[in-house]
PDB file of N, CA and C in Angstrom:
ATOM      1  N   UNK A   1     -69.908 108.172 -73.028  1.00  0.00           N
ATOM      2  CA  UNK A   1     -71.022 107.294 -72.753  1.00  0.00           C
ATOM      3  C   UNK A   1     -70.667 105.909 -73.300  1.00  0.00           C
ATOM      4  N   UNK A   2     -71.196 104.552 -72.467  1.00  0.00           N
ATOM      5  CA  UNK A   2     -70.381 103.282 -72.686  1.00  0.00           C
ATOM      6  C   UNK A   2     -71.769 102.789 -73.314  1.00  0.00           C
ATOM      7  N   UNK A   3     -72.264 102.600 -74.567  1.00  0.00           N
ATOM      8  CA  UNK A   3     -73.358 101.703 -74.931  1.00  0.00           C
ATOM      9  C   UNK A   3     -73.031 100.239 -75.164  1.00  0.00           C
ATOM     10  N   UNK A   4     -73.258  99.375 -74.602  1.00  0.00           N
ATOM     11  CA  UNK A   4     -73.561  97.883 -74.926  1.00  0.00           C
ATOM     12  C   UNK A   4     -74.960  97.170 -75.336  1.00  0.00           C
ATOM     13  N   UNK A   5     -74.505  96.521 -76.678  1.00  0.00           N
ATOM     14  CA  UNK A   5     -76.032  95.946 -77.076  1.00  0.00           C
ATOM     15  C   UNK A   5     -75.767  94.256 -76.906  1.00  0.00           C
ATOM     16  N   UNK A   6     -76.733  93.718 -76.265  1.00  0.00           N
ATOM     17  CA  UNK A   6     -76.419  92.084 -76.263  1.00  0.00           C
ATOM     18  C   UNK A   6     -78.115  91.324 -77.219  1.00  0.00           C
ATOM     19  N   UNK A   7     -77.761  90.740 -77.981  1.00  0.00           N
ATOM     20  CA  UNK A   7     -78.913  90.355 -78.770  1.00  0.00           C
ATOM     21  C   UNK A   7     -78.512  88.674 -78.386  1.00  0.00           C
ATOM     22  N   UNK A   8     -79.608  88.238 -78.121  1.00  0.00           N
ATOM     23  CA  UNK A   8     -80.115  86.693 -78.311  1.00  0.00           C
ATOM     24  C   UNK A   8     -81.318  86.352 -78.364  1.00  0.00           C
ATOM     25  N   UNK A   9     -80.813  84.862 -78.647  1.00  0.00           N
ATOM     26  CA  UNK A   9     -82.657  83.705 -78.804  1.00  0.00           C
ATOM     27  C   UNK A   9     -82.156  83.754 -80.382  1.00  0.00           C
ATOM     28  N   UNK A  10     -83.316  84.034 -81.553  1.00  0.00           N
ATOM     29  CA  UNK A  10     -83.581  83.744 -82.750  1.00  0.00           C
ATOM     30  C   UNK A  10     -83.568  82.439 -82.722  1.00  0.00           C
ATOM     31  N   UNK A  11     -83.468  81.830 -83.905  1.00  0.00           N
ATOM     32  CA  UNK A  11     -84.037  80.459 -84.327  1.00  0.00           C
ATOM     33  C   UNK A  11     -82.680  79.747 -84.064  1.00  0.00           C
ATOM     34  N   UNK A  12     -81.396  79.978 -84.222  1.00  0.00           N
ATOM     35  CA  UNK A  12     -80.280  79.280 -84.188  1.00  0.00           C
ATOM     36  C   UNK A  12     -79.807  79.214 -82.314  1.00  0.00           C
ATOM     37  N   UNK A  13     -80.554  80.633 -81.785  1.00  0.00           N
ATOM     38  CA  UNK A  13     -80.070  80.681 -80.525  1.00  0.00           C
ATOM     39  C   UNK A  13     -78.425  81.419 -80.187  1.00  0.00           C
ATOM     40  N   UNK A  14     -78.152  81.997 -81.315  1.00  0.00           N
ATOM     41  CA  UNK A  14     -76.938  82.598 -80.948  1.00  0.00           C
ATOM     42  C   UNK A  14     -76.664  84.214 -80.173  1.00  0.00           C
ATOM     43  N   UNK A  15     -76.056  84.319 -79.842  1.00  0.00           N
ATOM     44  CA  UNK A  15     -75.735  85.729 -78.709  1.00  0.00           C
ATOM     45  C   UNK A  15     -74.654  86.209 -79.476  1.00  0.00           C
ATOM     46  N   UNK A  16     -74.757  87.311 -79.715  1.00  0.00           N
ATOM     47  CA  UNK A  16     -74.209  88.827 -80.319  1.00  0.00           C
ATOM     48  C   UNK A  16     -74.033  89.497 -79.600  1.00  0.00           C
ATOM     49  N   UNK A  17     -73.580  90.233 -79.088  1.00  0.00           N
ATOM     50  CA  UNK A  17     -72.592  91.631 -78.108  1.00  0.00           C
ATOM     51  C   UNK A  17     -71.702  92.214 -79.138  1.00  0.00           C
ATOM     52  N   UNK A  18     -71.797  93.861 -79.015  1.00  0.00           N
ATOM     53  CA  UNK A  18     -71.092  94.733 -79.405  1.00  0.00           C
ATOM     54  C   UNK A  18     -71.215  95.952 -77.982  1.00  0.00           C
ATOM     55  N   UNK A  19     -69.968  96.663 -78.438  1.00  0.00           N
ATOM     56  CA  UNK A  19     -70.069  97.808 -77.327  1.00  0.00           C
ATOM     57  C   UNK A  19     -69.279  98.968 -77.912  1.00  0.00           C
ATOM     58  N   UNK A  20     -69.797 100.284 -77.358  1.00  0.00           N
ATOM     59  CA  UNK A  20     -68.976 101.515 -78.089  1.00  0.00           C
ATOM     60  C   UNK A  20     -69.209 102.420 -77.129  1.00  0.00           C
ATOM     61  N   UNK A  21     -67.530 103.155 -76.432  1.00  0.00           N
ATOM     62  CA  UNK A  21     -67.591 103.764 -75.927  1.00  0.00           C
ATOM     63  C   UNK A  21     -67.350 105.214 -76.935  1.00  0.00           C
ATOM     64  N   UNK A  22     -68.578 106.017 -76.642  1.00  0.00           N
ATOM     65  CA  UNK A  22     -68.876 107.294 -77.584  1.00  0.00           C
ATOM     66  C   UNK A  22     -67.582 108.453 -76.619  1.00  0.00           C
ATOM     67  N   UNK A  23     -66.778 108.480 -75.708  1.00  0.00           N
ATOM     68  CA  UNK A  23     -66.197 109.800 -74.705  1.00  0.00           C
ATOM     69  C   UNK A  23     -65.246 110.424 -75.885  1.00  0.00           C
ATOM     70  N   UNK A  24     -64.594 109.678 -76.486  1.00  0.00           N
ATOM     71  CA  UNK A  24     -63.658 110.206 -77.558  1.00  0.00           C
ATOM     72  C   UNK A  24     -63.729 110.109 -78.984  1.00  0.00           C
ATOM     73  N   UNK A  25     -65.249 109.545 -79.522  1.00  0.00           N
ATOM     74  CA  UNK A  25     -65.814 109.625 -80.561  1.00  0.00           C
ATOM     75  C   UNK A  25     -65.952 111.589 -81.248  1.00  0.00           C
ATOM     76  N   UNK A  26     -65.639 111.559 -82.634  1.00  0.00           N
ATOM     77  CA  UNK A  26     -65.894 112.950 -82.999  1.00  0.00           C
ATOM     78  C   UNK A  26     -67.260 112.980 -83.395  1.00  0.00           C
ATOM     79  N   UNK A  27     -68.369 111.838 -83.265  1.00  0.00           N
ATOM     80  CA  UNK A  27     -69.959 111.863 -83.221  1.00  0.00           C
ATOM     81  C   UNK A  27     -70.906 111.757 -82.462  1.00  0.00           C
ATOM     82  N   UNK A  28     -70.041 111.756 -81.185  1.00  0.00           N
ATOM     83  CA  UNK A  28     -70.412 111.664 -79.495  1.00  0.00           C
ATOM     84  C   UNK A  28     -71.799 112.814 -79.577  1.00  0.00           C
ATOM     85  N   UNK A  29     -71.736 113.329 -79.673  1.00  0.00           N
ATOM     86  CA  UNK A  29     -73.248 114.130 -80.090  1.00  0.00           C
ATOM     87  C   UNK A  29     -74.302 113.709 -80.621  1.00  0.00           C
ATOM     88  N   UNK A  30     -74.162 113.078 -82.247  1.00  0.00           N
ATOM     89  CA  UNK A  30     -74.662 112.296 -82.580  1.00  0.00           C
ATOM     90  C   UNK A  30     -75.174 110.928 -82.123  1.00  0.00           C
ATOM     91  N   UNK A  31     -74.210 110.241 -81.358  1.00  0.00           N
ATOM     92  CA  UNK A  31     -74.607 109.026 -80.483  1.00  0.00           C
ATOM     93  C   UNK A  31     -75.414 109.823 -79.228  1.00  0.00           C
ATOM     94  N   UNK A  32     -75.516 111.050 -78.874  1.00  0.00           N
ATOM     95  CA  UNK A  32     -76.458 111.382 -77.474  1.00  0.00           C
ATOM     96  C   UNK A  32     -77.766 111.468 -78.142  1.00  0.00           C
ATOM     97  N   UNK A  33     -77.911 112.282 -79.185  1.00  0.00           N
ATOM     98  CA  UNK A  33     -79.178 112.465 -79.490  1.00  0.00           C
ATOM     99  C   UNK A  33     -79.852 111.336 -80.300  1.00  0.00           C
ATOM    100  N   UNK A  34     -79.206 109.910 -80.508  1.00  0.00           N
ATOM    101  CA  UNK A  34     -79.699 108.379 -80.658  1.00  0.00           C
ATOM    102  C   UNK A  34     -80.379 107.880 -79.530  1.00  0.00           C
ATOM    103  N   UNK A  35     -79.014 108.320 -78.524  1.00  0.00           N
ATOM    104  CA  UNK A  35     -79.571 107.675 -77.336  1.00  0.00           C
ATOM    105  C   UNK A  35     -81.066 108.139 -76.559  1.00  0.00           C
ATOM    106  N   UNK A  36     -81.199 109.517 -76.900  1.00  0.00           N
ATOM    107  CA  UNK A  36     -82.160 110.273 -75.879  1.00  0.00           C
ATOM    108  C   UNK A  36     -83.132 109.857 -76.955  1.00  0.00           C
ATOM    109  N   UNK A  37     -83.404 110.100 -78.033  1.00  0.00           N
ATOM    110  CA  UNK A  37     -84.199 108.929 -78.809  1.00  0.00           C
ATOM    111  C   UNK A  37     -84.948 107.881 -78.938  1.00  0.00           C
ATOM    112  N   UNK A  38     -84.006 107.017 -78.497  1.00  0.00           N
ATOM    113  CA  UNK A  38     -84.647 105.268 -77.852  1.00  0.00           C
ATOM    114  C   UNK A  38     -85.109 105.185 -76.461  1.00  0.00           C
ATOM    115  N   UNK A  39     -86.277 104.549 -76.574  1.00  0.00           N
ATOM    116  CA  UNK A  39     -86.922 104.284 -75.876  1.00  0.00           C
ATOM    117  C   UNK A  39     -86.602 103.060 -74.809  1.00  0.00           C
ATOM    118  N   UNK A  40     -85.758 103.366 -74.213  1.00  0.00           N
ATOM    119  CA  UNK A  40     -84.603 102.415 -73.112  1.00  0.00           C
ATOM    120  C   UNK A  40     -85.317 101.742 -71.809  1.00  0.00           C
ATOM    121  N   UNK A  41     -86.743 101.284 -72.189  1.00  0.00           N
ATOM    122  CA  UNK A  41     -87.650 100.602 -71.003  1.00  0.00           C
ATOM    123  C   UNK A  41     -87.463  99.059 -71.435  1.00  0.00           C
ATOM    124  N   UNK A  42     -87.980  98.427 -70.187  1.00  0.00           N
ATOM    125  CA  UNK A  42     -88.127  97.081 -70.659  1.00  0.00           C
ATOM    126  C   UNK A  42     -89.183  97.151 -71.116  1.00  0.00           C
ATOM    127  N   UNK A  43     -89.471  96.143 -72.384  1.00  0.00           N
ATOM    128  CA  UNK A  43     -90.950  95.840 -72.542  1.00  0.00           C
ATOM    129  C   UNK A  43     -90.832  94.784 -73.672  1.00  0.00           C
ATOM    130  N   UNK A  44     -91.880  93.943 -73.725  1.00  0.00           N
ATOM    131  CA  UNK A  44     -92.047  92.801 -74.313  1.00  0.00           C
ATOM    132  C   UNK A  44     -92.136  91.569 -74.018  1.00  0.00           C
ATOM    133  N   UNK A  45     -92.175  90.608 -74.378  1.00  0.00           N
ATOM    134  CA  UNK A  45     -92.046  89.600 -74.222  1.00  0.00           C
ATOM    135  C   UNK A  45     -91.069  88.395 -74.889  1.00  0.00           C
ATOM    136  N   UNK A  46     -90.638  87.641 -74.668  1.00  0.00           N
ATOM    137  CA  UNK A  46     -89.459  86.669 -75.204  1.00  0.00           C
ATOM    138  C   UNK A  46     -90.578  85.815 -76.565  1.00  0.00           C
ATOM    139  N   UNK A  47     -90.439  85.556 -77.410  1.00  0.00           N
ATOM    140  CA  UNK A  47     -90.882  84.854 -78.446  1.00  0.00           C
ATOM    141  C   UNK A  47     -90.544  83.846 -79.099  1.00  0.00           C
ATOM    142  N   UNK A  48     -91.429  82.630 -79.328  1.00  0.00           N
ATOM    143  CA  UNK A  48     -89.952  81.520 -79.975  1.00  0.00           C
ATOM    144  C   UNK A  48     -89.425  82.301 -81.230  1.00  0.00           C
ATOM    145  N   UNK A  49     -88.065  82.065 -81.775  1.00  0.00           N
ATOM    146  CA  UNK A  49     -87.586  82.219 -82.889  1.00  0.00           C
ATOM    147  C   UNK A  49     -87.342  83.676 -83.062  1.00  0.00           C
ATOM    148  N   UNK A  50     -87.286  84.360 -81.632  1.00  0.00           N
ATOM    149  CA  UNK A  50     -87.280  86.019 -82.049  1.00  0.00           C
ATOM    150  C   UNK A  50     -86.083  86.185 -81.365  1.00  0.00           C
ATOM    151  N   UNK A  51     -85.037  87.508 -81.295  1.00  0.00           N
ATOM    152  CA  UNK A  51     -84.546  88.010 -80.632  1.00  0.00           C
ATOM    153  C   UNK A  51     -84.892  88.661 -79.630  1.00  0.00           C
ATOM    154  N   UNK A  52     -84.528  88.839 -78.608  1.00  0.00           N
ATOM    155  CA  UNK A  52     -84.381  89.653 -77.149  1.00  0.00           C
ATOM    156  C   UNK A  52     -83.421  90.656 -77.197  1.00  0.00           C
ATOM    157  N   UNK A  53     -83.008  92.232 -76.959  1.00  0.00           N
ATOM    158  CA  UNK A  53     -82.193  92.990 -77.113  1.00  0.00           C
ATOM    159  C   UNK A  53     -81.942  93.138 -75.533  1.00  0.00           C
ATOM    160  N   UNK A  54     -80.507  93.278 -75.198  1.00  0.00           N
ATOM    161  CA  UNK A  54     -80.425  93.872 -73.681  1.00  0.00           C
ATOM    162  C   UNK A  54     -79.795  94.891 -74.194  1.00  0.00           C
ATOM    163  N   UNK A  55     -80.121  96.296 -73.591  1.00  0.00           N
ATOM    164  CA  UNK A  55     -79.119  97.690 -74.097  1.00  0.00           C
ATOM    165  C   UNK A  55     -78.871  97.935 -72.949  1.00  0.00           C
ATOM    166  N   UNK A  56     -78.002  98.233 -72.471  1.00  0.00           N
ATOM    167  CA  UNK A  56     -77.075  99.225 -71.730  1.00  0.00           C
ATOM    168  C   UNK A  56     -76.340 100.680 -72.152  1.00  0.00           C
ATOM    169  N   UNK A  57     -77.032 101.446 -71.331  1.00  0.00           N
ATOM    170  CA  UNK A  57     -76.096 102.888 -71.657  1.00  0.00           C
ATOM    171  C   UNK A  57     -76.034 103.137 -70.035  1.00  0.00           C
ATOM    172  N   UNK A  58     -74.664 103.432 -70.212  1.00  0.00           N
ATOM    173  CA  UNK A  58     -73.859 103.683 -68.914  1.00  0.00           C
ATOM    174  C   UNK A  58     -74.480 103.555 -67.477  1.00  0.00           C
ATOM    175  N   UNK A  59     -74.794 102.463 -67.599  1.00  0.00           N
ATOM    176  CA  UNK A  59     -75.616 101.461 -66.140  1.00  0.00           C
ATOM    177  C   UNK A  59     -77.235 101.348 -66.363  1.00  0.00           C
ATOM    178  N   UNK A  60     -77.518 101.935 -67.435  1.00  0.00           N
ATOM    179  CA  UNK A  60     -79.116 101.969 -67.135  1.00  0.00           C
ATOM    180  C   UNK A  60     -79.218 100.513 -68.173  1.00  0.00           C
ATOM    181  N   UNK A  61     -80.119  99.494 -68.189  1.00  0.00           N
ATOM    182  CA  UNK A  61     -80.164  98.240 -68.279  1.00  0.00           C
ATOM    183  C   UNK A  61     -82.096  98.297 -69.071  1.00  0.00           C
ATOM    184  N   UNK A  62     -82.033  97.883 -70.517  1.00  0.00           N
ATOM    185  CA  UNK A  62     -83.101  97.724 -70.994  1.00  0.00           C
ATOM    186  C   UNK A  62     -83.420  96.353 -71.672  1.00  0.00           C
ATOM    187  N   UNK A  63     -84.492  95.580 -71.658  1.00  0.00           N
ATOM    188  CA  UNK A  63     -84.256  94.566 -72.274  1.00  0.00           C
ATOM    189  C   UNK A  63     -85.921  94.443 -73.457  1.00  0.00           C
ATOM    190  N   UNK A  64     -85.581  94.207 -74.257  1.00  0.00           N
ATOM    191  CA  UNK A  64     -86.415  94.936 -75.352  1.00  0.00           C
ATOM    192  C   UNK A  64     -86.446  93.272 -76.108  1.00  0.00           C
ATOM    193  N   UNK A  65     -88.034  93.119 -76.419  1.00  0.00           N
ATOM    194  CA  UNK A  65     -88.158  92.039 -77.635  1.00  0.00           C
ATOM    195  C   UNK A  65     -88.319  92.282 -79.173  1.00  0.00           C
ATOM    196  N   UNK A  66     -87.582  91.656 -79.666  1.00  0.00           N
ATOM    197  CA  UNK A  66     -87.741  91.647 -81.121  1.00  0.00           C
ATOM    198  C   UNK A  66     -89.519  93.209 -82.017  1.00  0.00           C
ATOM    199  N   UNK A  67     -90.215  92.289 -81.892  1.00  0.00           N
ATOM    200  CA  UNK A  67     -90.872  92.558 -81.914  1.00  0.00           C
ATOM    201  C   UNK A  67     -91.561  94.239 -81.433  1.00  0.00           C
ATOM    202  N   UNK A  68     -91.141  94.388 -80.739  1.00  0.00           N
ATOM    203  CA  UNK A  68     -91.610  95.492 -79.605  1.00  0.00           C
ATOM    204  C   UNK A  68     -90.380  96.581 -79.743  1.00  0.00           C
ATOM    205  N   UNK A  69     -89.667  96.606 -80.662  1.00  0.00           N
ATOM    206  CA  UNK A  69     -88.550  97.531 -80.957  1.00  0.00           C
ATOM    207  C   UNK A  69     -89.532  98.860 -82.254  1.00  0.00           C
ATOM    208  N   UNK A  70     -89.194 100.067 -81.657  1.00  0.00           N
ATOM    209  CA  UNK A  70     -89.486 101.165 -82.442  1.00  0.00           C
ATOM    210  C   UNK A  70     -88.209 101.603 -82.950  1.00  0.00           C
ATOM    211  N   UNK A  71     -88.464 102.207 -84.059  1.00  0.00           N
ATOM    212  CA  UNK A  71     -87.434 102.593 -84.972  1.00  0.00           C
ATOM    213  C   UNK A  71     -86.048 103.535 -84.381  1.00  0.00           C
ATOM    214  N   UNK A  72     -86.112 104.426 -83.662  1.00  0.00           N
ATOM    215  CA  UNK A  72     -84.890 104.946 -82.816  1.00  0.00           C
ATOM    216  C   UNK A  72     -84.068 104.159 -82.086  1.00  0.00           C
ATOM    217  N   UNK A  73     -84.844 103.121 -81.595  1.00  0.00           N
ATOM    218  CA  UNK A  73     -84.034 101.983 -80.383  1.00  0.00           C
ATOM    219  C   UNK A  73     -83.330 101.004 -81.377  1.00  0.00           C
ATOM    220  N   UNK A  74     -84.482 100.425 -82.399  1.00  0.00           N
ATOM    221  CA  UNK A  74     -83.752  99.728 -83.700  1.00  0.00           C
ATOM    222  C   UNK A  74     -82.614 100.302 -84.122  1.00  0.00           C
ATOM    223  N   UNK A  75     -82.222 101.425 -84.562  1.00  0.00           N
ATOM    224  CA  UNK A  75     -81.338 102.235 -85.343  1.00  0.00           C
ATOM    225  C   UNK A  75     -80.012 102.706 -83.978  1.00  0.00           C
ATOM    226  N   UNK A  76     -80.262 102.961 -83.368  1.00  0.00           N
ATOM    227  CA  UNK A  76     -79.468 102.369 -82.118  1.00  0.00           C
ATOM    228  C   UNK A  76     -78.458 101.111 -81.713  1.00  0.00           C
ATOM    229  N   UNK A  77     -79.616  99.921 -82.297  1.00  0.00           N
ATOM    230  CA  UNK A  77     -79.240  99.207 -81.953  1.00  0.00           C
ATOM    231  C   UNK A  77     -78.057  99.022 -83.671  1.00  0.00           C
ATOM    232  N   UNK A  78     -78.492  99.165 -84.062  1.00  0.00           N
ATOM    233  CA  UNK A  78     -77.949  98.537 -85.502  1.00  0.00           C
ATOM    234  C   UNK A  78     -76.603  99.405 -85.682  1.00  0.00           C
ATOM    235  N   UNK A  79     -76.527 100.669 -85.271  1.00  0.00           N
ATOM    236  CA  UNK A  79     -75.216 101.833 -85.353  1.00  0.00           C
ATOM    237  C   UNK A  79     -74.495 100.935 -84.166  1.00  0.00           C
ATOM    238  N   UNK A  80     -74.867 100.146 -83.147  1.00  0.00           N
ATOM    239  CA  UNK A  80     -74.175 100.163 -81.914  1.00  0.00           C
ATOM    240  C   UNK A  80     -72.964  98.883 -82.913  1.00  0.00           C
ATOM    241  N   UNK A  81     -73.838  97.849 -83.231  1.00  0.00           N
ATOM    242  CA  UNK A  81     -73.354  96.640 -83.887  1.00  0.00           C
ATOM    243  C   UNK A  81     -72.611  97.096 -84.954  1.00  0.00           C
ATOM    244  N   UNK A  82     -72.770  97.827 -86.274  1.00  0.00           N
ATOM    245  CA  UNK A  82     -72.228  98.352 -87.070  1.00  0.00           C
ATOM    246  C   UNK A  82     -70.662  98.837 -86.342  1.00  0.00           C
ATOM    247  N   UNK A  83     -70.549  99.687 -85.591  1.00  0.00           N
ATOM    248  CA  UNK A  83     -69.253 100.237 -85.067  1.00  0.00           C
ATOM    249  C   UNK A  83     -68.520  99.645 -83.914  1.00  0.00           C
ATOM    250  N   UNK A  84     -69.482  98.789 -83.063  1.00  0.00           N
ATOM    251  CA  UNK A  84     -68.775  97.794 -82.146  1.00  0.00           C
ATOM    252  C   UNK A  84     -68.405  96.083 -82.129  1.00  0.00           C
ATOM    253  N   UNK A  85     -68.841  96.402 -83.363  1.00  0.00           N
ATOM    254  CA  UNK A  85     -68.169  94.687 -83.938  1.00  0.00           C
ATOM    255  C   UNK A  85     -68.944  93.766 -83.372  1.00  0.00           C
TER     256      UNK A  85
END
């Protein structure tokens, strides 16, 4: 499974991308049951001074505001960045 997280906006306006392909990971399990977890809809709204999350898991396309992030999609997002630089 190919997860890509793209974060922008905040106050400086900078864009972050990380990506991790889980197929030959020995926690590929662990990354499925993250994924089935998060809540991978769009929803929110753009905010001044907030981040915007775009997630991608293997074509499906979510774009998530700051704000409007629940804790599985958060923790998702933060393992994705943590291991995909």
């Amino acid at each position: 499974m190919r997860i890509s997280v793209t974060r922008s906006g905040g106050f400086a306006g900078i864009t972050r991308r990380a990506e991790v392909d889980t197929d030959e990971r020995p926690d590929a399990d662990d990354w499925k049951r993250l994924v089935d977890r998060a809540d991978l809809r769009d929803r929110g709204r753009p905010a001044p001074d907030r981040f915007v999350y775009r997630i991608d898991v293997d074509g499906r396309t979510a774009h998530v505001g700051e704000a409007d992030l629940d804790e599985p999609t958060r923790a998702l997002i933060d393992r994705v960045f943590a291991s995909g630089g």
